[in-house]
C-alpha atoms as a PDB file:
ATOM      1  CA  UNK A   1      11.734  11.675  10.345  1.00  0.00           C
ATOM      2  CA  UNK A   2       7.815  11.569   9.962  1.00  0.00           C
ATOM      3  CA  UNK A   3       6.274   8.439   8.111  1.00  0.00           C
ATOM      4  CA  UNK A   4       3.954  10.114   5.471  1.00  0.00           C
ATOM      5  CA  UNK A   5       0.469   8.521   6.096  1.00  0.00           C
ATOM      6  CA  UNK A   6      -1.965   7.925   3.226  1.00  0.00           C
ATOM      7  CA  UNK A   7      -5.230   7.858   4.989  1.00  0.00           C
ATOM      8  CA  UNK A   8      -9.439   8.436   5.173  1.00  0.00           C
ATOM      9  CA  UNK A   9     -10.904   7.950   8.586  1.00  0.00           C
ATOM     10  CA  UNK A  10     -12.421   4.210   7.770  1.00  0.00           C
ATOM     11  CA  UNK A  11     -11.905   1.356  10.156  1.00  0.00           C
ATOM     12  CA  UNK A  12      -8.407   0.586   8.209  1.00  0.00           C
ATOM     13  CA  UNK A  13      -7.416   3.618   8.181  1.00  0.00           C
ATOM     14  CA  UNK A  14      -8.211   3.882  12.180  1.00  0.00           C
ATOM     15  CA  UNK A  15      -5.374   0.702  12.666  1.00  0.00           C
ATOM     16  CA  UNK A  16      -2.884   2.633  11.552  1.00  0.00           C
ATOM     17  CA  UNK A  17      -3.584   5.945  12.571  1.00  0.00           C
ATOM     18  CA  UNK A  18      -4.027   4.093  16.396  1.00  0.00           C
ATOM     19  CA  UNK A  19      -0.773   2.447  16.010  1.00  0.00           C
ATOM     20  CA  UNK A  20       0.918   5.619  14.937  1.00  0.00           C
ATOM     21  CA  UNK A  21      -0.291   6.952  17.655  1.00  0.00           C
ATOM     22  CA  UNK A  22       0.133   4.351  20.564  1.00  0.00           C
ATOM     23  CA  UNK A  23       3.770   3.468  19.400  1.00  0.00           C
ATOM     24  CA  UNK A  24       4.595   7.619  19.628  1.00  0.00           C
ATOM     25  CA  UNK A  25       6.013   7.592  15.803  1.00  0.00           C
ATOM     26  CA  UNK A  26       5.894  11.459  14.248  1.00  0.00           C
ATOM     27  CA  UNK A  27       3.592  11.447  10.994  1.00  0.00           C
ATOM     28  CA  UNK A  28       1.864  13.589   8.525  1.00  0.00           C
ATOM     29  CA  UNK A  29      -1.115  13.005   7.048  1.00  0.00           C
ATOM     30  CA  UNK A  30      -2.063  12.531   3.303  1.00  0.00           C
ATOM     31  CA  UNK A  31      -5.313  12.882   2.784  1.00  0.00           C
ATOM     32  CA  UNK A  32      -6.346  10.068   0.452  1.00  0.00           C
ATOM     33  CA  UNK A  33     -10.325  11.153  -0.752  1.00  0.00           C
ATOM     34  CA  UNK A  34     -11.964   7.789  -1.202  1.00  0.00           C
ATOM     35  CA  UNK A  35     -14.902   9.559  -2.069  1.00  0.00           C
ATOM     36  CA  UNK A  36     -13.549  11.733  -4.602  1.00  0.00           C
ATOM     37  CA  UNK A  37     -11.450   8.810  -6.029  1.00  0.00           C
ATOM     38  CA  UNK A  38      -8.300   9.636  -5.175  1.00  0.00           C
ATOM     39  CA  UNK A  39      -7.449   6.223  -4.372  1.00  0.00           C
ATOM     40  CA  UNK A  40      -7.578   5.576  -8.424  1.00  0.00           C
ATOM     41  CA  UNK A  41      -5.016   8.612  -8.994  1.00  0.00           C
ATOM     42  CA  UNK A  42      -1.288   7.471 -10.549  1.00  0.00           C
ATOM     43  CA  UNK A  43       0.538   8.852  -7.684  1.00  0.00           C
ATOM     44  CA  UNK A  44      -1.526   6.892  -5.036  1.00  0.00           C
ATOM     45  CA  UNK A  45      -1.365   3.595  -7.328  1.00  0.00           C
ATOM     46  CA  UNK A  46       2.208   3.824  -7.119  1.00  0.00           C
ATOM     47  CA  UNK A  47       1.814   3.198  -3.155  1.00  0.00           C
ATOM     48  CA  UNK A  48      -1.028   1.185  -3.166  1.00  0.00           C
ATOM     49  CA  UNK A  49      -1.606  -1.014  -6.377  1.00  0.00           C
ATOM     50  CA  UNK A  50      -4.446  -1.951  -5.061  1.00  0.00           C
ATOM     51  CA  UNK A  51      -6.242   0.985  -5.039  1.00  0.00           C
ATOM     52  CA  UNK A  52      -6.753   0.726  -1.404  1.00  0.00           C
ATOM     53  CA  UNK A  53      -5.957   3.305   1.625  1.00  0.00           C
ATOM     54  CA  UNK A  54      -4.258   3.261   4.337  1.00  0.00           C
ATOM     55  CA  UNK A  55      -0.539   2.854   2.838  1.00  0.00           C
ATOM     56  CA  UNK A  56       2.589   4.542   4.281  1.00  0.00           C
ATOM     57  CA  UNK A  57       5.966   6.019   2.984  1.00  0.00           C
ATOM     58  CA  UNK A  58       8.980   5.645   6.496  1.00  0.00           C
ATOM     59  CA  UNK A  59      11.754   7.646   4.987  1.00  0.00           C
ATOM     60  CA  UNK A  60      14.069   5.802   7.622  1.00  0.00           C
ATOM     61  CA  UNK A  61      13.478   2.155   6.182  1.00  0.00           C
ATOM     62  CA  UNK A  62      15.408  -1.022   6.709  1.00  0.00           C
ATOM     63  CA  UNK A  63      18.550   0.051   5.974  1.00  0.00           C
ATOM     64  CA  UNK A  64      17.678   3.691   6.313  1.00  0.00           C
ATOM     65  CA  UNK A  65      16.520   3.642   3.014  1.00  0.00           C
ATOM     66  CA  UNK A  66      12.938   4.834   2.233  1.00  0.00           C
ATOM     67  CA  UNK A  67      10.210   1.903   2.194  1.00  0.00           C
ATOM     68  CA  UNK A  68       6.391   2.358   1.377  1.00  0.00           C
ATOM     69  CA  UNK A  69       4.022  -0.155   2.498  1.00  0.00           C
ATOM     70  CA  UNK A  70      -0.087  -1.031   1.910  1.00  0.00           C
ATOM     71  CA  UNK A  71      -2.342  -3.496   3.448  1.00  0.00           C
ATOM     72  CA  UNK A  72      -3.246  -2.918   7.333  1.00  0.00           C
ATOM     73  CA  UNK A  73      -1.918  -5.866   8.045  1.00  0.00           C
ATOM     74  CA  UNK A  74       1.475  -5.865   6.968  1.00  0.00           C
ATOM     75  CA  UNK A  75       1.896  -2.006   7.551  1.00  0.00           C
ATOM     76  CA  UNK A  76       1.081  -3.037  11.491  1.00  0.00           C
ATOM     77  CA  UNK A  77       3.659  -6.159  11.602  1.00  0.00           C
ATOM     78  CA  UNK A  78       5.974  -3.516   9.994  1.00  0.00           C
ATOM     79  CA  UNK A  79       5.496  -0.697  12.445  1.00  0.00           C
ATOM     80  CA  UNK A  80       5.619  -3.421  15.309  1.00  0.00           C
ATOM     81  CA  UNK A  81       9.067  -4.511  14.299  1.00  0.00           C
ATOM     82  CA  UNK A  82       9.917  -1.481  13.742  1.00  0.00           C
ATOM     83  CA  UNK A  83       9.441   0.131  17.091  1.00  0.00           C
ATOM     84  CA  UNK A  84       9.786  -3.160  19.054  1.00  0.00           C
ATOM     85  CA  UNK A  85       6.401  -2.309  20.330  1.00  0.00           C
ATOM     86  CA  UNK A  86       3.159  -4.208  20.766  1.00  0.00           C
ATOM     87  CA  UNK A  87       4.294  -7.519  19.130  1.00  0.00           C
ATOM     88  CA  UNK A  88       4.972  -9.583  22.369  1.00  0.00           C
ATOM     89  CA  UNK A  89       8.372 -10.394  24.068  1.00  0.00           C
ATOM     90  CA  UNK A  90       8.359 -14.042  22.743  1.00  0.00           C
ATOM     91  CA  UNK A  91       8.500 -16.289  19.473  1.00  0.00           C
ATOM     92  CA  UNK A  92       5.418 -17.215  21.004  1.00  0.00           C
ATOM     93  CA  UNK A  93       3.579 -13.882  21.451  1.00  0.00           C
ATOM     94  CA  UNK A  94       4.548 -13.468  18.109  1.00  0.00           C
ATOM     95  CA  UNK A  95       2.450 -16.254  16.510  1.00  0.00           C
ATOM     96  CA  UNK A  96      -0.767 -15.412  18.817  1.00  0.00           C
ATOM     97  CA  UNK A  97      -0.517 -11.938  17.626  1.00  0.00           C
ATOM     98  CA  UNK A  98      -0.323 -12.947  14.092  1.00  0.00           C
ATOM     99  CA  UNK A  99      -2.700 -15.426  13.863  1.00  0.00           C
ATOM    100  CA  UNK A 100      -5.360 -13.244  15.336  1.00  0.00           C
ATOM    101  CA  UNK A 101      -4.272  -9.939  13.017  1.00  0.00           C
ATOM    102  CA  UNK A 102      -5.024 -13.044   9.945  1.00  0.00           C
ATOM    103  CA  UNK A 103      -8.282 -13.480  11.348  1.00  0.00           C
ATOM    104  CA  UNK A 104      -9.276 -10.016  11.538  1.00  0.00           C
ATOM    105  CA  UNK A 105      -8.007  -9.954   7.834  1.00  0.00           C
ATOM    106  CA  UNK A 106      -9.488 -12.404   6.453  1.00  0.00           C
ATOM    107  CA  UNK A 107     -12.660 -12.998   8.552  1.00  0.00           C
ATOM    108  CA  UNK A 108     -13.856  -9.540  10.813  1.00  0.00           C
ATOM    109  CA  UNK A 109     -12.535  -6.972   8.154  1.00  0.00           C
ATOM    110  CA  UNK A 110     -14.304  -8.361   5.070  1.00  0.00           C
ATOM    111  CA  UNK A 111     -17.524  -9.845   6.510  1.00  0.00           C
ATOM    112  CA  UNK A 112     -18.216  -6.733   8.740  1.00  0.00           C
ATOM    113  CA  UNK A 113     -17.952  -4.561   5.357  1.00  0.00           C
ATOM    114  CA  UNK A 114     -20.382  -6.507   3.527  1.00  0.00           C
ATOM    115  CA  UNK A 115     -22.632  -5.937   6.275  1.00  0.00           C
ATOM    116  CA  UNK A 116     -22.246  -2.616   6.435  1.00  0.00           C
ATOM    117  CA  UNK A 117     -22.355  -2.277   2.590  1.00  0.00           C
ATOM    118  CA  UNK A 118     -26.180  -5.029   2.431  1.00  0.00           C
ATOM    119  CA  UNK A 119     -27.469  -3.411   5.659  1.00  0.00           C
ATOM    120  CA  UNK A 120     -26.742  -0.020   5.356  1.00  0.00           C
ATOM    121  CA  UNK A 121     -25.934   1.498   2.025  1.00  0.00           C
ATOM    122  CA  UNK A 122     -27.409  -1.424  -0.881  1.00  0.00           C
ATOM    123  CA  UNK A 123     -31.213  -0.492   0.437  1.00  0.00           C
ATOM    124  CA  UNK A 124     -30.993   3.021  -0.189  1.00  0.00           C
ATOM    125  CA  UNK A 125     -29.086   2.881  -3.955  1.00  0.00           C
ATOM    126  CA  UNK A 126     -30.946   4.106  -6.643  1.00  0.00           C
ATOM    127  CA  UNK A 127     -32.316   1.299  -7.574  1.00  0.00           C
ATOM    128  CA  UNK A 128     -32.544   0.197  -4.289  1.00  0.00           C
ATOM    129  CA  UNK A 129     -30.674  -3.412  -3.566  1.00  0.00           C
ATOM    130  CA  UNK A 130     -32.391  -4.466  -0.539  1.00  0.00           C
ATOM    131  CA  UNK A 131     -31.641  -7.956  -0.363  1.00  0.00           C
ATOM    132  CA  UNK A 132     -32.669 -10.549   2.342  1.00  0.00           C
ATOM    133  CA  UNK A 133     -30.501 -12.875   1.575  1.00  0.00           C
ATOM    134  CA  UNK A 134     -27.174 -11.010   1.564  1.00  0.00           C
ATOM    135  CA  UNK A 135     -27.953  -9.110   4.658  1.00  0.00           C
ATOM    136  CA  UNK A 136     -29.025 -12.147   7.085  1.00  0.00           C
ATOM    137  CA  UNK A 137     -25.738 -13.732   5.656  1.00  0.00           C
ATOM    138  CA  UNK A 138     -23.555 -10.770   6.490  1.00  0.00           C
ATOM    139  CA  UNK A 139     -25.512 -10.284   9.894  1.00  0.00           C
ATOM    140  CA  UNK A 140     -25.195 -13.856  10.870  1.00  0.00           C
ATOM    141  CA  UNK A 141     -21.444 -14.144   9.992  1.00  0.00           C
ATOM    142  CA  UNK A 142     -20.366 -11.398  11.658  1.00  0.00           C
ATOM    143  CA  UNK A 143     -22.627 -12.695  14.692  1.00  0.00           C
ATOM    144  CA  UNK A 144     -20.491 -15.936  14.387  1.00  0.00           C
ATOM    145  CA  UNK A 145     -17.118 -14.202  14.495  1.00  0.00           C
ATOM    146  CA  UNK A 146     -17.902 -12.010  17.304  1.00  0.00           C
ATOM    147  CA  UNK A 147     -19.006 -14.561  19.301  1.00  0.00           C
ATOM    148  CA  UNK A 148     -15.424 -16.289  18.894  1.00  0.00           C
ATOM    149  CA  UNK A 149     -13.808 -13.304  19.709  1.00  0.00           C
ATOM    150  CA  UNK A 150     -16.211 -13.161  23.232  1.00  0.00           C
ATOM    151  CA  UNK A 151     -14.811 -16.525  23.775  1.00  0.00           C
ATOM    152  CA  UNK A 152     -11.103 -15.811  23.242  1.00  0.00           C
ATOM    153  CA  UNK A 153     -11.648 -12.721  25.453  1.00  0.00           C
ATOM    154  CA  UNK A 154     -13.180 -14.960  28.685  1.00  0.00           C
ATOM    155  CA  UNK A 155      -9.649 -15.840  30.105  1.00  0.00           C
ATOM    156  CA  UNK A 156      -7.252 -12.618  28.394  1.00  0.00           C
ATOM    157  CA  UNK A 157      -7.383  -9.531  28.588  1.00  0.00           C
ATOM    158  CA  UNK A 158      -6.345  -9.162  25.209  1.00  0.00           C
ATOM    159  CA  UNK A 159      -6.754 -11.291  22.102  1.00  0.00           C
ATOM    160  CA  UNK A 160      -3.160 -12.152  22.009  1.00  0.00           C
ATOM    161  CA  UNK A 161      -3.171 -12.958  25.794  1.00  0.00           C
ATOM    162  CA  UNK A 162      -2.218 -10.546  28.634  1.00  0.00           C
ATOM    163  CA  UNK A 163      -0.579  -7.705  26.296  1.00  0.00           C
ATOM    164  CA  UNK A 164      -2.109  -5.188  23.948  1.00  0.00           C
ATOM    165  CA  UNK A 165      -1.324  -5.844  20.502  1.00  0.00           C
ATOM    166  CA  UNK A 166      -1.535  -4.932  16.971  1.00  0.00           C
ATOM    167  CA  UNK A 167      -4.293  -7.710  16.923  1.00  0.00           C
ATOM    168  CA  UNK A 168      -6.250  -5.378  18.973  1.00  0.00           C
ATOM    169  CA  UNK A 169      -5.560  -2.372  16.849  1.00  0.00           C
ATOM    170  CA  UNK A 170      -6.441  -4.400  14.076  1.00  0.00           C
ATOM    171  CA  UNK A 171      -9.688  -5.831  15.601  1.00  0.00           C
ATOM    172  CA  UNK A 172     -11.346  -3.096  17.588  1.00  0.00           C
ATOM    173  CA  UNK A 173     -11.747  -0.283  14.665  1.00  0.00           C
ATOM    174  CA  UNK A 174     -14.548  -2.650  12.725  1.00  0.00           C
ATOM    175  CA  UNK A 175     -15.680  -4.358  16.109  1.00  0.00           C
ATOM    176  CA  UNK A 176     -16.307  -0.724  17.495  1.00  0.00           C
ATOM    177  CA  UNK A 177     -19.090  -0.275  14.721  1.00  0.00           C
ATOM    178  CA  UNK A 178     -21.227  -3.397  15.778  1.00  0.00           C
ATOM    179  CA  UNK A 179     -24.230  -1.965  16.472  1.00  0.00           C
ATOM    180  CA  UNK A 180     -24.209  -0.821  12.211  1.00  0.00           C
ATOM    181  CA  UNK A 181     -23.800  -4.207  11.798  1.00  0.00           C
ATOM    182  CA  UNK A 182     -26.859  -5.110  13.300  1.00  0.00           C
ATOM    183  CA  UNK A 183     -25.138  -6.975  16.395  1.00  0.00           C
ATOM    184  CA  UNK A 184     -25.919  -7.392  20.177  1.00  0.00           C
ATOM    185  CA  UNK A 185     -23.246  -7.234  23.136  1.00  0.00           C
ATOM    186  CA  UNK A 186     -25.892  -8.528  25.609  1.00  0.00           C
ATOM    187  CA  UNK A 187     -24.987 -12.082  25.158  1.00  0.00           C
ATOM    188  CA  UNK A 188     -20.997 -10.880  24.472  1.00  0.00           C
ATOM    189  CA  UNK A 189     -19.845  -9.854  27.742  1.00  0.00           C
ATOM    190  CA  UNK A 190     -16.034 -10.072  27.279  1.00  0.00           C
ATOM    191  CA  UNK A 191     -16.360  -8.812  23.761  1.00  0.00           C
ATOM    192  CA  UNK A 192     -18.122  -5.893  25.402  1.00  0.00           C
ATOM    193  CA  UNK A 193     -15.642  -5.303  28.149  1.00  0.00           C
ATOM    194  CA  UNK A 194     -12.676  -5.625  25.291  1.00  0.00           C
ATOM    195  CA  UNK A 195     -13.801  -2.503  23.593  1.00  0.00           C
ATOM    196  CA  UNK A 196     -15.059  -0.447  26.290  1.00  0.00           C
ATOM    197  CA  UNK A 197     -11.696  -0.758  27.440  1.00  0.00           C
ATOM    198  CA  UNK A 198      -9.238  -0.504  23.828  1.00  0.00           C
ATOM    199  CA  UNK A 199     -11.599   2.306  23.222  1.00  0.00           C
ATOM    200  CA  UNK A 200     -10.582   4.237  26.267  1.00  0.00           C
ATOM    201  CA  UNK A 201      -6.622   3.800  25.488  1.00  0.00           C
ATOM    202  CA  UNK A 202      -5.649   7.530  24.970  1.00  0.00           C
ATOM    203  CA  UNK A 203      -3.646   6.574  21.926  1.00  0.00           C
ATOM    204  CA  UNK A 204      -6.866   4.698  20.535  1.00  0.00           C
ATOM    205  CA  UNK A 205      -9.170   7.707  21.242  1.00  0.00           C
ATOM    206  CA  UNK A 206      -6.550  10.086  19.402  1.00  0.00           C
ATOM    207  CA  UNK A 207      -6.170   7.846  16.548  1.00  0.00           C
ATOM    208  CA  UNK A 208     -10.184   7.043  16.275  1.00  0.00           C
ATOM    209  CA  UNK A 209     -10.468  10.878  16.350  1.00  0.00           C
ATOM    210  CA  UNK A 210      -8.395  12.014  13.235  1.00  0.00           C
ATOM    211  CA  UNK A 211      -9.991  14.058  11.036  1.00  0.00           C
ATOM    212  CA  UNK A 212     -13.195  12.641  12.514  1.00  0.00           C
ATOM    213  CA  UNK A 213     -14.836  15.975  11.099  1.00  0.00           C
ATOM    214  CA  UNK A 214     -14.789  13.894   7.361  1.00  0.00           C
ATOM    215  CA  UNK A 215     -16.794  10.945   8.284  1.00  0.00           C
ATOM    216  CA  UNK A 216     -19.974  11.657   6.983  1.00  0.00           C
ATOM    217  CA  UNK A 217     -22.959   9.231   5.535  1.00  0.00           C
ATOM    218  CA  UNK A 218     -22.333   8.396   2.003  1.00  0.00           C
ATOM    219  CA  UNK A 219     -25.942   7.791   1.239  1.00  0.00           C
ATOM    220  CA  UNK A 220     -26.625  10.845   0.247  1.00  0.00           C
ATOM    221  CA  UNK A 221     -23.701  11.764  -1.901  1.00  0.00           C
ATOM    222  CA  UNK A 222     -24.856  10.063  -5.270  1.00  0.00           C
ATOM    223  CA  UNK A 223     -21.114  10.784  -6.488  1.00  0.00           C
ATOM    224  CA  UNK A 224     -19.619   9.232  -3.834  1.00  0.00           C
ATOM    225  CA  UNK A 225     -21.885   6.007  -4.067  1.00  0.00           C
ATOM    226  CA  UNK A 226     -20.408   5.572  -7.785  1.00  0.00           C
ATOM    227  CA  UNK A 227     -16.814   6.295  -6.874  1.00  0.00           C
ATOM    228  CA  UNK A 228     -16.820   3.902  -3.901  1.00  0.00           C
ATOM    229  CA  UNK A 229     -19.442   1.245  -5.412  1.00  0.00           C
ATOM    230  CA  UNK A 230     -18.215   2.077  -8.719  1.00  0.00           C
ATOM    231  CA  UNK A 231     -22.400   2.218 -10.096  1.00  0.00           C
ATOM    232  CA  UNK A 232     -23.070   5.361 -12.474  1.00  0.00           C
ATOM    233  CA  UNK A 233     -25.105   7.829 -11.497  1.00  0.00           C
END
């Protein structure tokens, strides 16, 4: 049975349609129009409380009962379990994968979208918000967690060790968009040689490419801006 996917090609969208795809599960997509606000509808609230997208409906469940899911994070340890894929063959694989997929939530994920937000999309808002401040502390954090991640790739070839993981899936979607985030790869060789090669994984490319045709610059769209931004226009 197909999972119904709840998605918008974003970076966390792009974990789960890459996992989807590397772990072969059958899906249809759900169009979920961040722009238009259909993450704020009653029928996606009722998946996502959060008003957040990607979330997922597997009508084979634990039990074989239906189960929907939101947050990245948890829909990826959820599809790994499920499928027995991508998680490690040990207790121990286990806990490298997880601790890395934490840092990615709680440290890549966030400050690489409040760079993108202070770099890219806060100078041009009517009134502009171009702000020093907030965009050399984005820059520099993101700078700082990048250059951890070069460091845990100089003896792996994956951030969980020798395996691919759903830390990678996790990682590469907002690492792949470093260079909007005002970041170098000259002094980041490993980090560099990490997503050259995640990003030439067939089931990465297919899931980076879905409905690729949508992702266009919200700078322009004044609506858009106040639905995602939530400023009046």
């Amino acid at each position: 049975m197909s999972i119904d996917f709840h998605f918008w090609p974003t970076p966390n969208g792009w974990k789960i349609s890459i996992a989807l795809e590397e772990m072969g599960l059958p899906y249809q997509v759900h169009l979920v129009n961040i722009r238009e606000g259909d993450q704020f509808k009653p029928e996606f609230l009722k998946l996502s409380p959060n008003n957040r997208m990607p979330a997922i409906v597997d009508p084979d469940g634990p039990d074989g009962a239906p189960v929907s899911l939101f947050e990245s994070g948890a829909i990826l340890q959820y599809l790994a379990r499920k499928t027995g894929q991508f998680y490690g063959a040990t207790a121990r694989d286990q806990i490298e994968v997880d601790q890395w997929l934490m840092w990615q939530m709680g440290g890549v994920g966030p400050m690489a979208g409040q760079a993108h937000h202070f770099l890219k999309y806060a100078p041009v808002m009517d009134p502009p918000q171009d702000l020093p401040y907030a965009k050399d502390r984005y820059r520099s954090e993101v700078g700082r967690l990048y250059r951890v991640l070069d460091t845990r790739l100089a003896d792996r070839a994956f951030v969980a060790g020798a395996f691919f993981s759903i830390a990678d899936m996790a990682i590469w979607p907002w690492a792949s968009l470093w260079e909007g985030q005002e970041q170098t790869l000259d002094d980041k060789p490993h980090l560099a040689r990490w997503l050259a090669e995640v990003g030439n994984r067939p089931g990465v490319m297919r899931g980076r490419a879905l409905h690729a045709e949508l992702r266009t610059p919200v700078q322009a769209d004044k609506r858009a801006e106040s639905v995602l931004f939530g400023r009046k226009t």
